[in-house]
Protein backbone atom coordinates (compact mmCIF):
# COMPACT_ATOMS: atom_id res chain seq x y z
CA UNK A 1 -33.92 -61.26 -20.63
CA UNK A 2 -33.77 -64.90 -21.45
CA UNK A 3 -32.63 -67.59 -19.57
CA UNK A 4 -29.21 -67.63 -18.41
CA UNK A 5 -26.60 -70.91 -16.55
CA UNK A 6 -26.79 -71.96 -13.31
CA UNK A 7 -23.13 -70.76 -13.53
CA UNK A 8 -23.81 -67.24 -14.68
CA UNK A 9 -26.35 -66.32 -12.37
CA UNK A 10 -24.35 -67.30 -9.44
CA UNK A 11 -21.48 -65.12 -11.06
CA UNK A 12 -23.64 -62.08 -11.60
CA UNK A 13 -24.71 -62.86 -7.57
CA UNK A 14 -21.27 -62.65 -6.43
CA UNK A 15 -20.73 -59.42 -8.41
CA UNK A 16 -23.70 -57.90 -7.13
CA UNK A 17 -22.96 -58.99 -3.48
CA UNK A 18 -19.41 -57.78 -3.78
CA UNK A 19 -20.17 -53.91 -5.46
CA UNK A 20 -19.11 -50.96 -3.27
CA UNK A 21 -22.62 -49.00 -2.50
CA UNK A 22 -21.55 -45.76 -4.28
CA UNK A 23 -23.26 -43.29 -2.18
CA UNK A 24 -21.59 -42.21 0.91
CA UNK A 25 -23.40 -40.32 3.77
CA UNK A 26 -22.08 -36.84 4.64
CA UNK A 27 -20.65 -36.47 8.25
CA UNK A 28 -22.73 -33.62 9.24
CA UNK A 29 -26.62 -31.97 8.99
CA UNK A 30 -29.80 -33.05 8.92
CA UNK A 31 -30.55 -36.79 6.36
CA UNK A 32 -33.47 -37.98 5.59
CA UNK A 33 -33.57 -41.57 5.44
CA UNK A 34 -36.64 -43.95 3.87
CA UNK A 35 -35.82 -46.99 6.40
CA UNK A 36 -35.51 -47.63 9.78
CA UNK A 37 -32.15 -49.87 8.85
CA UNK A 38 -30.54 -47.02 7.30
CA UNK A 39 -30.18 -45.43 10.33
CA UNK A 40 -26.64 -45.82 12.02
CA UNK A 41 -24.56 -44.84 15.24
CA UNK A 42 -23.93 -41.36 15.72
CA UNK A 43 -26.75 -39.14 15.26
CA UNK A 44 -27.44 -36.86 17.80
CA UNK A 45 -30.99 -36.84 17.29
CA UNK A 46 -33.59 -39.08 15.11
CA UNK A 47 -37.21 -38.29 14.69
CA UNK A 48 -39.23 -41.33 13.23
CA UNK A 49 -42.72 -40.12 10.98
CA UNK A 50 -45.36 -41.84 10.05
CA UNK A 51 -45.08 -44.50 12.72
CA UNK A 52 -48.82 -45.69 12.19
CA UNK A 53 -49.85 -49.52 12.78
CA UNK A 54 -50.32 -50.29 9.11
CA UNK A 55 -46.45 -49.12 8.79
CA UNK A 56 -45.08 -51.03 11.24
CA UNK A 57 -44.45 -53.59 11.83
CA UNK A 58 -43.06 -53.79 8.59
CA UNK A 59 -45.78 -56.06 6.40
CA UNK A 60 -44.03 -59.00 4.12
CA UNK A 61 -42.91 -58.27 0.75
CA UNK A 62 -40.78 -61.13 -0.05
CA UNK A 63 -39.58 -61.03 -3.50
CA UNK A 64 -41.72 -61.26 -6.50
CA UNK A 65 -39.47 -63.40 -8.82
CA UNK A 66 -38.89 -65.95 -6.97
CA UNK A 67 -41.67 -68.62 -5.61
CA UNK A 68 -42.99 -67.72 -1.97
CA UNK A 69 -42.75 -71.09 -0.83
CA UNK A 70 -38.79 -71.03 -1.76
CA UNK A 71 -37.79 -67.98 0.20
CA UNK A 72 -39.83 -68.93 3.02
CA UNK A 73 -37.83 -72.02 3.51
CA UNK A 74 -34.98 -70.58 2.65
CA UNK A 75 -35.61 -67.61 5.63
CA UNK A 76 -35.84 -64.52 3.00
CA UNK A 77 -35.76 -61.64 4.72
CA UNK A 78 -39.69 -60.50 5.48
CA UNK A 79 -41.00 -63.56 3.49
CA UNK A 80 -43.49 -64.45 5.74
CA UNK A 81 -45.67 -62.06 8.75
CA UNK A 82 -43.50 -63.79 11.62
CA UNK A 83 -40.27 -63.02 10.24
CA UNK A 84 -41.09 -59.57 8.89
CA UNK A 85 -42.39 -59.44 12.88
CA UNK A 86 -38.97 -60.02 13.72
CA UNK A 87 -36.99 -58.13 11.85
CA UNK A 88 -39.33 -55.28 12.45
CA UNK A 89 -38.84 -55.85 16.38
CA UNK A 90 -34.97 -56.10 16.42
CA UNK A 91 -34.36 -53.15 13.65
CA UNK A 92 -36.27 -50.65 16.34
CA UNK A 93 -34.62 -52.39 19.09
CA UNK A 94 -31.39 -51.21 18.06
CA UNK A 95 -32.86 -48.08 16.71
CA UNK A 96 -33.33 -47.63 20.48
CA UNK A 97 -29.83 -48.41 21.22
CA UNK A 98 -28.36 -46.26 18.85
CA UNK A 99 -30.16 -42.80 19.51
CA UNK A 100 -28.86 -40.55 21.72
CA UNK A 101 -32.73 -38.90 21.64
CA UNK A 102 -35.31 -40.59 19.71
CA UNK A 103 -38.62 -39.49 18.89
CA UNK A 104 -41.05 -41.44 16.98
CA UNK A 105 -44.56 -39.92 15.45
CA UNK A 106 -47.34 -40.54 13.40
CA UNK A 107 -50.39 -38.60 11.74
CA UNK A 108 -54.07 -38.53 12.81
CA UNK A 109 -55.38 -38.87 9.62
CA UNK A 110 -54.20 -40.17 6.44
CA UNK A 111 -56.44 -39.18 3.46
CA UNK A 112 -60.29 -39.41 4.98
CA UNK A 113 -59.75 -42.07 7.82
CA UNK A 114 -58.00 -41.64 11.55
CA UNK A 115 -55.03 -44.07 11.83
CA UNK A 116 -53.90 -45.33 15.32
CA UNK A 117 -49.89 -45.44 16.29
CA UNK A 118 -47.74 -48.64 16.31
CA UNK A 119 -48.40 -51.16 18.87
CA UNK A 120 -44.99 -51.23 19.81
CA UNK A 121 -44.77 -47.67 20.62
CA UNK A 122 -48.39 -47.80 23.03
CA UNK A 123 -46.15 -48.24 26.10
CA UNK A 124 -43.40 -45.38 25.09
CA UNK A 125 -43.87 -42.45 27.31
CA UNK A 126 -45.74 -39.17 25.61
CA UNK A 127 -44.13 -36.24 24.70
CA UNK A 128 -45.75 -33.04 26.50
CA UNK A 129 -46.27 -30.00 24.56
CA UNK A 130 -43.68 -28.14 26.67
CA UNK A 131 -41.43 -31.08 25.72
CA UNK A 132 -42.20 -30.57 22.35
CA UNK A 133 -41.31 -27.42 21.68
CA UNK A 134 -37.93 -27.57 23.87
CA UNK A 135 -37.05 -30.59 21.19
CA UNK A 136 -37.37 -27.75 18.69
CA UNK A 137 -36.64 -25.21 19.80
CA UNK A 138 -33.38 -23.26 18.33
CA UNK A 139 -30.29 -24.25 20.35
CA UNK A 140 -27.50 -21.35 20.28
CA UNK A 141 -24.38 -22.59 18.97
CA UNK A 142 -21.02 -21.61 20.18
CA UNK A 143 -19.81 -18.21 18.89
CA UNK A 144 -15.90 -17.64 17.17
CA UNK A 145 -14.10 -15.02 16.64
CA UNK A 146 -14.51 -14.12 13.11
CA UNK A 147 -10.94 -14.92 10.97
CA UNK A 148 -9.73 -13.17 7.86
CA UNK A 149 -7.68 -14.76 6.02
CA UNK A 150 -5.59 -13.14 3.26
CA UNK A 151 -5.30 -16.20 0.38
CA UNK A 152 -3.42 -14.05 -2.16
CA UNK A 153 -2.10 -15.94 -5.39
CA UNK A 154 1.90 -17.08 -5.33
CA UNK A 155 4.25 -15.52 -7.13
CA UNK A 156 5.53 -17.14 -10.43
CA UNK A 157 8.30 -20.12 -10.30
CA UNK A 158 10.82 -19.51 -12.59
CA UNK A 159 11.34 -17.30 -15.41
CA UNK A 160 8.74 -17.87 -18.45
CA UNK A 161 4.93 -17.53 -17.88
CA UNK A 162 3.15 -20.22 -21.03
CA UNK A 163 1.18 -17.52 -22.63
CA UNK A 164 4.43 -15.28 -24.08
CA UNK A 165 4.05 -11.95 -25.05
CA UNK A 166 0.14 -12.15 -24.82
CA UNK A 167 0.26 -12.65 -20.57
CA UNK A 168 1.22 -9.08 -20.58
CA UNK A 169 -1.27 -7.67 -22.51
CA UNK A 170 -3.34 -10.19 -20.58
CA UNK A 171 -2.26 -8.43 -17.49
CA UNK A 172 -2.30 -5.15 -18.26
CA UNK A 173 -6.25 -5.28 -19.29
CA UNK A 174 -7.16 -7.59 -16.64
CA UNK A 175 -5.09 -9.26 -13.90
CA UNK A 176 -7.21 -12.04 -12.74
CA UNK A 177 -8.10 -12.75 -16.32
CA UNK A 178 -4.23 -13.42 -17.08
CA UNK A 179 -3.64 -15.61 -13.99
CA UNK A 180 -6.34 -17.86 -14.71
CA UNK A 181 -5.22 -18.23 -18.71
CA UNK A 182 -1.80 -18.00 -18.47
CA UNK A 183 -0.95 -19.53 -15.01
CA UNK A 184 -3.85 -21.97 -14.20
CA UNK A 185 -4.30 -22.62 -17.97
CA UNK A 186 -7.70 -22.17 -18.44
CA UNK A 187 -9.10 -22.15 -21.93
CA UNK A 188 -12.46 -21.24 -23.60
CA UNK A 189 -13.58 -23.73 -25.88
CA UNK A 190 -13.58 -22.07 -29.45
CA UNK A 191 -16.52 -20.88 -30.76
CA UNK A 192 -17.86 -22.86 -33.99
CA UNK A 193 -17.90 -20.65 -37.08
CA UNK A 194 -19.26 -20.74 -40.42
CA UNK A 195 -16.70 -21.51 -43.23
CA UNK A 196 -13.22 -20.87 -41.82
CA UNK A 197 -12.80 -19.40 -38.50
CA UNK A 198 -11.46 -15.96 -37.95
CA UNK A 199 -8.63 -17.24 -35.80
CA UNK A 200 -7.85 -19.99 -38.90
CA UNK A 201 -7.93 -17.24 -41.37
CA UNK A 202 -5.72 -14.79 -39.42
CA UNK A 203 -2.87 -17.54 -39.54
CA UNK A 204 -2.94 -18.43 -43.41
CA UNK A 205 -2.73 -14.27 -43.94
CA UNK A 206 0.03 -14.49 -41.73
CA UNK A 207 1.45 -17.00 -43.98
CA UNK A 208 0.76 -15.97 -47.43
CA UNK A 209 2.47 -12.33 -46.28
CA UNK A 210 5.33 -14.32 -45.12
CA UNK A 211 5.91 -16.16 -48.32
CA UNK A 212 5.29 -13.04 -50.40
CA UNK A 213 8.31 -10.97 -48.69
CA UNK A 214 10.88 -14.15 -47.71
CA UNK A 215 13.17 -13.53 -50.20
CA UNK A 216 13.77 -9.87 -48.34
CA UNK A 217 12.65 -7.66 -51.09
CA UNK A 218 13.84 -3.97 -51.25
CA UNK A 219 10.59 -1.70 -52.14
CA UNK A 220 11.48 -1.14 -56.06
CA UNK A 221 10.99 -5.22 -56.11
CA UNK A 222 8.13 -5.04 -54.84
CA UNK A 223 6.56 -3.92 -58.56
CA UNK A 224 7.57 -7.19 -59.66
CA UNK A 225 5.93 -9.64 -56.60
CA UNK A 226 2.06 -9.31 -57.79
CA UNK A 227 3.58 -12.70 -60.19
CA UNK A 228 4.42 -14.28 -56.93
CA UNK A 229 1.00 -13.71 -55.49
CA UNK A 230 -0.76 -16.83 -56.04
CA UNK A 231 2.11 -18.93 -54.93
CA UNK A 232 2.26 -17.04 -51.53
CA UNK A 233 -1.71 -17.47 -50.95
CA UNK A 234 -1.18 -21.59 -51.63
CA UNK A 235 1.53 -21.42 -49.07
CA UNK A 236 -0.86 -19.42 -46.84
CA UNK A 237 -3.78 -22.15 -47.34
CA UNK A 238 -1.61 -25.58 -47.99
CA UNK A 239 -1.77 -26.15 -43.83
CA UNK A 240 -5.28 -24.63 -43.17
CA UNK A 241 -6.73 -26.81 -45.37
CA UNK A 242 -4.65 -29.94 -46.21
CA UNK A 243 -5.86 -33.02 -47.71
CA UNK A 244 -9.79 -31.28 -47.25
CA UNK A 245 -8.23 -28.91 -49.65
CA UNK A 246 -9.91 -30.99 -52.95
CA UNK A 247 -13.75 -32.01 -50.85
CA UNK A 248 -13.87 -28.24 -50.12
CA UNK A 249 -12.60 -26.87 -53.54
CA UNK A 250 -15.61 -24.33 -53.19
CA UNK A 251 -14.58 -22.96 -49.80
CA UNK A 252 -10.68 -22.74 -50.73
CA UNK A 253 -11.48 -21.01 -53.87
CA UNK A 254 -13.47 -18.06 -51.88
CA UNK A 255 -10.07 -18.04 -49.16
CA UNK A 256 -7.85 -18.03 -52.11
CA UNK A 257 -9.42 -15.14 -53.69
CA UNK A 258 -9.90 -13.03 -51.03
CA UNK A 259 -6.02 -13.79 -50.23
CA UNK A 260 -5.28 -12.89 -53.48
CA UNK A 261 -7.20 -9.14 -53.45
CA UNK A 262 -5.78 -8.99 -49.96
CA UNK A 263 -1.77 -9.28 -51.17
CA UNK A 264 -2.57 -6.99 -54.16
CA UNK A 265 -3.91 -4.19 -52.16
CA UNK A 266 -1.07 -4.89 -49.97
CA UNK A 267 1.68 -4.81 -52.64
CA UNK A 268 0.21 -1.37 -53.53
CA UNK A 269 0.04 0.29 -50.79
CA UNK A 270 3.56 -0.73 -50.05
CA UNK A 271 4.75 1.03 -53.27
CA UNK A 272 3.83 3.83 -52.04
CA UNK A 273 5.65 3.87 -48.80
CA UNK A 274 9.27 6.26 -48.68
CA UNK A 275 11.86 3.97 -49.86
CA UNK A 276 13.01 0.82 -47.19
CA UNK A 277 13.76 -3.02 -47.42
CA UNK A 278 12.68 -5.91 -45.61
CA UNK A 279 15.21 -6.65 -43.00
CA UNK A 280 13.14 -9.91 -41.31
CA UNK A 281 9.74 -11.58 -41.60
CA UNK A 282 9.32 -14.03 -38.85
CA UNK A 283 11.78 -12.95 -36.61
CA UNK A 284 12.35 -14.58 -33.25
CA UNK A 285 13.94 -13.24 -30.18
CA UNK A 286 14.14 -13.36 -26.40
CA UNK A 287 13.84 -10.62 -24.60
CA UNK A 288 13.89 -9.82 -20.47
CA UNK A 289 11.84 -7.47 -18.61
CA UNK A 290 11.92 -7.52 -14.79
CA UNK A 291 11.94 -10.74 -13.65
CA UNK A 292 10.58 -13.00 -16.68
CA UNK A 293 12.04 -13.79 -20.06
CA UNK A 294 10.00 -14.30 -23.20
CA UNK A 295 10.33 -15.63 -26.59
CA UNK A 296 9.31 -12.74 -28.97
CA UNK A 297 8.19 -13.10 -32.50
CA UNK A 298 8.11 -10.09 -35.16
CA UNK A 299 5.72 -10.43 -38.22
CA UNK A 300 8.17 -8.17 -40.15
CA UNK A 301 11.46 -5.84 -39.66
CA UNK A 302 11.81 -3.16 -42.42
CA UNK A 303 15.14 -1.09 -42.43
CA UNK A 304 14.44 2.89 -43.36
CA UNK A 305 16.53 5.03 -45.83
CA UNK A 306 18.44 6.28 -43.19
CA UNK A 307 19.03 2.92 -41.29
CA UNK A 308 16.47 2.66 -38.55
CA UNK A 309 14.39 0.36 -37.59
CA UNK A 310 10.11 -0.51 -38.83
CA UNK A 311 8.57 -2.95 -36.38
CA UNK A 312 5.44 -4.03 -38.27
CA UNK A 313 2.59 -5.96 -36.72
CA UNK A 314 0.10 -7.63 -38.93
CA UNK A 315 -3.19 -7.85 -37.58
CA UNK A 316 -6.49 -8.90 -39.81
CA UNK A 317 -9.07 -7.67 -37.99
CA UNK A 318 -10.87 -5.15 -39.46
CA UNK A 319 -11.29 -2.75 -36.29
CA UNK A 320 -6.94 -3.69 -35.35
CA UNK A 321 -5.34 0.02 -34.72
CA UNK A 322 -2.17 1.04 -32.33
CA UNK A 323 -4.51 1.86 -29.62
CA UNK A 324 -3.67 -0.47 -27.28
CA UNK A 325 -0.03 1.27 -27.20
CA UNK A 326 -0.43 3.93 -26.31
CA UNK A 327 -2.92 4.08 -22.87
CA UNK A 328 -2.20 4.30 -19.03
CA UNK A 329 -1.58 0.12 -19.65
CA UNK A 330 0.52 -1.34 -22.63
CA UNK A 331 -2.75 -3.69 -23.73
CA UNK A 332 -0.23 -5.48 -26.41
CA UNK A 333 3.13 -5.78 -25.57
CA UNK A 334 4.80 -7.81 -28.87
CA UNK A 335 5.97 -4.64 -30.59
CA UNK A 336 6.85 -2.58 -27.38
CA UNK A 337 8.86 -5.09 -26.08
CA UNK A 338 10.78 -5.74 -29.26
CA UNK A 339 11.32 -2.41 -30.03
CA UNK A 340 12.58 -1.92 -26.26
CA UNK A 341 15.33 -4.87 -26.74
CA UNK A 342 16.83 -3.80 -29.99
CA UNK A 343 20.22 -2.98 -29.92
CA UNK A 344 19.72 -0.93 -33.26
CA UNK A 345 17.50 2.26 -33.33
CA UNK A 346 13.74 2.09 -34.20
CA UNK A 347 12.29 4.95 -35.17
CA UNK A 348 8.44 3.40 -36.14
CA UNK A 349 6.56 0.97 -34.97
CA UNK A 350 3.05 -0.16 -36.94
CA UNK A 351 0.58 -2.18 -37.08
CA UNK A 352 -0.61 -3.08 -40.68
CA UNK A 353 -4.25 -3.96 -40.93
CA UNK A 354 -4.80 -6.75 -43.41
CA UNK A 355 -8.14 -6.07 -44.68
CA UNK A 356 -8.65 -6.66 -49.01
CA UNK A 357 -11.11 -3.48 -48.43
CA UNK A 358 -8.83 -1.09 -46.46
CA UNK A 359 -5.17 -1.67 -46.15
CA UNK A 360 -3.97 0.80 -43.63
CA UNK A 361 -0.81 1.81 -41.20
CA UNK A 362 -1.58 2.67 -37.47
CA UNK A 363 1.20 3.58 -35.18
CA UNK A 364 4.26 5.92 -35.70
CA UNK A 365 7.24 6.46 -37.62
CA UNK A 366 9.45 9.38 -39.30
CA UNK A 367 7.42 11.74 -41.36
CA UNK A 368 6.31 10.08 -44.92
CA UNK A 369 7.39 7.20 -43.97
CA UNK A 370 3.91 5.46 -44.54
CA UNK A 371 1.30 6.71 -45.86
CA UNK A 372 -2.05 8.14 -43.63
CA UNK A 373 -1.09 10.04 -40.42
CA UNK A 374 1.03 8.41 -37.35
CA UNK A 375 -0.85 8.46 -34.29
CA UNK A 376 -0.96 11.59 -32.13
CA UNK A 377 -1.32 9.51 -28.85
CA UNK A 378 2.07 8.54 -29.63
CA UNK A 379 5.23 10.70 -28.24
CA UNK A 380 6.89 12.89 -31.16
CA UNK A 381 9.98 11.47 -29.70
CA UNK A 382 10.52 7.70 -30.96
CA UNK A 383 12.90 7.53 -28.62
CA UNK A 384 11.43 8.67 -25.64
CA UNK A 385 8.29 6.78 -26.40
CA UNK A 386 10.18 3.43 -26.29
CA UNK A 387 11.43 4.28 -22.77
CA UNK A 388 8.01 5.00 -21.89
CA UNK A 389 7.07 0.86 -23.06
CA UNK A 390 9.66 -0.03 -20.98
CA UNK A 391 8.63 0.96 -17.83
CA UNK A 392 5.43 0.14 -18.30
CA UNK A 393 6.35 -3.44 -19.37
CA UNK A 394 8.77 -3.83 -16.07
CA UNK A 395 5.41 -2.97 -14.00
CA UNK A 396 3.15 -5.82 -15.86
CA UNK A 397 5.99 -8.26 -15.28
CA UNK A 398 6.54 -7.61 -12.10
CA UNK A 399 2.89 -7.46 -11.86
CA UNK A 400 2.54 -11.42 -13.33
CA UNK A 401 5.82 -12.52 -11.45
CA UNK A 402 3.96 -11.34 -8.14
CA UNK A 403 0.34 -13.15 -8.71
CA UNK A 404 -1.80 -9.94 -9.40
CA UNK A 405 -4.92 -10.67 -9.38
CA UNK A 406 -6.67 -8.09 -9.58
CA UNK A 407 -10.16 -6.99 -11.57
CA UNK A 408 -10.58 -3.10 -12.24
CA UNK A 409 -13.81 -2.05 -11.38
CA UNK A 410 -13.91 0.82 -14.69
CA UNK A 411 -12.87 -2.02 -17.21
CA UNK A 412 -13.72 -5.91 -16.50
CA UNK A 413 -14.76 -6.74 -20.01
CA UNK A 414 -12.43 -9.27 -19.90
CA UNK A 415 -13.34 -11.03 -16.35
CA UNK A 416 -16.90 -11.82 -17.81
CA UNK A 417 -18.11 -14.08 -20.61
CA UNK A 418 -16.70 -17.49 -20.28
CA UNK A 419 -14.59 -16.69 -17.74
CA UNK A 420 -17.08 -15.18 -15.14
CA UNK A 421 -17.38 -18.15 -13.28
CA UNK A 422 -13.42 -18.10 -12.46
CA UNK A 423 -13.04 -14.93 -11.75
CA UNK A 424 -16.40 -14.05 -9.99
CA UNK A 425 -16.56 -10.62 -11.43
CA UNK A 426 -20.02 -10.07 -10.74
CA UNK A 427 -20.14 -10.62 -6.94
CA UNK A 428 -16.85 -8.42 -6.69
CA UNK A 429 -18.59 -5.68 -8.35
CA UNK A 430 -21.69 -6.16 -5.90
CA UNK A 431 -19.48 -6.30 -2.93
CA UNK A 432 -17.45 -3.32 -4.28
CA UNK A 433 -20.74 -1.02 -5.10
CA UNK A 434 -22.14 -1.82 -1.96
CA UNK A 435 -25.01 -3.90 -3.31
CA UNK A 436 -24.21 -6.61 -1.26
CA UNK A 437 -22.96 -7.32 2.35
CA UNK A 438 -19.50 -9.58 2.50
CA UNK A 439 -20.88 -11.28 5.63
């Protein structure tokens, strides 16, 4: 340690003198204590163990860094028999005081000898057995009237819930789920990946597409874009990878050319749709449903031969169908809920898988239109099929406006994982199966 000033160890005194004990007693239960001093007003009860006469009174243990001789003239606390004695005497005195019922013991032996009790307990009266066991015996404490209280989540303030369009896809899979993402904000940590993360890479696709079909191309340009396909996949990259783009040059090379097979495969399997143009890429909206409003963004808007509408969806993972469409609950709501606020007809709605292996269309749309097979969950009637996602996107938002919170018990995938502690999905199920008792 070194020596230090006259001036600086009287500082670091005062700072140690003056530092708020950090650890604060709780109000109620049993404590268990190492000193006699520690003990303050207000217990109800104290029981005092190992009370033997080698333990007390306390024996002196001044302290061993500074010279005996000092603290004893100084008055140290238990620097010398008498005053350890003392202090010994006075701290049980008002150990006395304090105690509503006090009860001090000791044990008969302590390794292979027989110890003898404090002398300044020998004149303290003896506990009989009967005595004994009425100390501990169980005392009944006074029964309530058991309360239930129904703590049900508020509704929504104001009009716009932070997650968008995703809240009611959110809600429709899993209520509590949705509340605690998109109303209490909770987040999962992202997961650390290898190379670029799925998420990442989704994004620059999303990109590169964009820049590929900006300029609005009708589909007999589109034999002419495969020149404009290395441009687009820079685009796509420029923000993923910045100014790391020339210390990874390995790892943008392998993005960049799987990019570039992507947008080729893409370009030809767009030739071979019926004939359209590209209305919109990126297009923003707002649209209302029930009682919330929310800002809507549309990968791409393609307009038919005969005029209608093509919502189109780009998703890159490689299991991304329509499915979630067409159930009992609209599981992704972005292309419903579009579809539902156009003023102009739309007579198909797709998602386009963005996969350099398999390019393909899920979804529906007029016959030809795209090439594979429209979905047969869907209804034959475009028409009819959008008033179908509107209802059932009136019922999630009035759902999410309300505080649902509930979990279904025949699909919680999404109330476990890292959001299991949150939403507790594991003790509802108990409680709902019976496993369990809720008292």
């Amino acid at each position: 340690v070194g020596e230090i000033s006259l001036d600086a160890a009287l500082a670091e005194l005062g700072r140690t003198l003056l530092r708020t004990a950090s650890a604060v007693l709780p109000l109620r239960g049993v404590h268990v204590l190492d000193r006699v001093d520690d003990v303050g007003p207000g217990y109800d009860g104290v029981w005092v163990t190992g009370f033997t006469d080698s333990a007390w009174p306390e024996p002196p243990h001044g302290n061993p860094l500074l010279p005996l001789p000092l603290q004893r003239a100084r008055g140290m606390p238990y620097s010398s028999p008498r005053d350890a004695q003392q202090r010994s005497a006075r701290a049980l005195d008002r150990l006395v005081r304090r105690s509503r019922e006090l009860v001090v013991s000791w044990p008969a032996r302590v390794y292979d000898y027989d110890t003898e009790p404090s002398p300044a307990i020998l004149n303290w009266p003896a506990l009989s057995t009967g005595e004994l066991d009425a100390l501990t015996a169980a005392r009944p404490l006074p029964v309530a009237a058991r309360e239930t209280l129904a703590d049900d989540a508020p509704p929504l303030v104001g009009t716009r819930v932070a997650g968008g369009t995703g809240a009611l896809g959110r809600q429709a899979r899993c209520p509590l789920r949705a509340f605690c993402q998109d109303r209490l904000g909770a987040r999962a940590l992202e997961p650390l990946a290898f190379g670029v993360p799925a998420r990442l890479r989704g994004i620059a696709a999303h990109r590169a597409v964009e820049a590929l079909f900006e300029d609005l191309p009708t589909q007999p340009a589109l034999a002419d874009k495969a020149a404009a396909i290395p441009a687009s996949v820079e685009r796509g990259l420029r923000r993923l990878f910045g100014r790391t783009r020339s210390n990874l040059a390995p790892l943008y090379e392998l993005e960049a050319e799987q990019l570039e097979r992507m947008l080729a495969a893409l370009l030809r399997e767009e030739v071979r749709r019926a004939p359209f143009r590209v209305r919109a890429v990126e297009q923003r909206a707002s649209a209302s449903v029930g009682p919330l409003t929310f800002d809507v963004r549309i990968d791409r808007v393609d307009e038919l031969a005969d005029g209608t509408l093509a919502i189109i969806d780009y998703k890159t993972s490689e299991r991304a169908t329509s499915a979630d469409w067409f159930g009992a609950r609209l599981r992704d709501a972005q292309v419903p809920l579009y579809a539902s606020g156009s003023v102009e007809p739309v007579r198909a709605a797709v998602v386009l898988r963005l996969s350099p292996a398999d390019i393909r269309y899920f979804g529906f749309w007029p016959s030809d239109s795209f090439p594979g097979r429209a979905s047969k969950a869907a209804d034959p009637d475009p028409a009819a099929q959008i008033v179908l996602w509107r209802a059932q996107l009136a019922e999630l938002a009035s759902e999410l406006a309300a505080g649902d919170t509930r979990v279904f018990v025949e699909d919680y995938d999404d109330a476990i994982g890292t959001y299991a502690p949150l939403t507790r999905v594991f003790e509802q199920l108990a409680l709902v199966r019976g496993a369990v008792s809720r008292w």
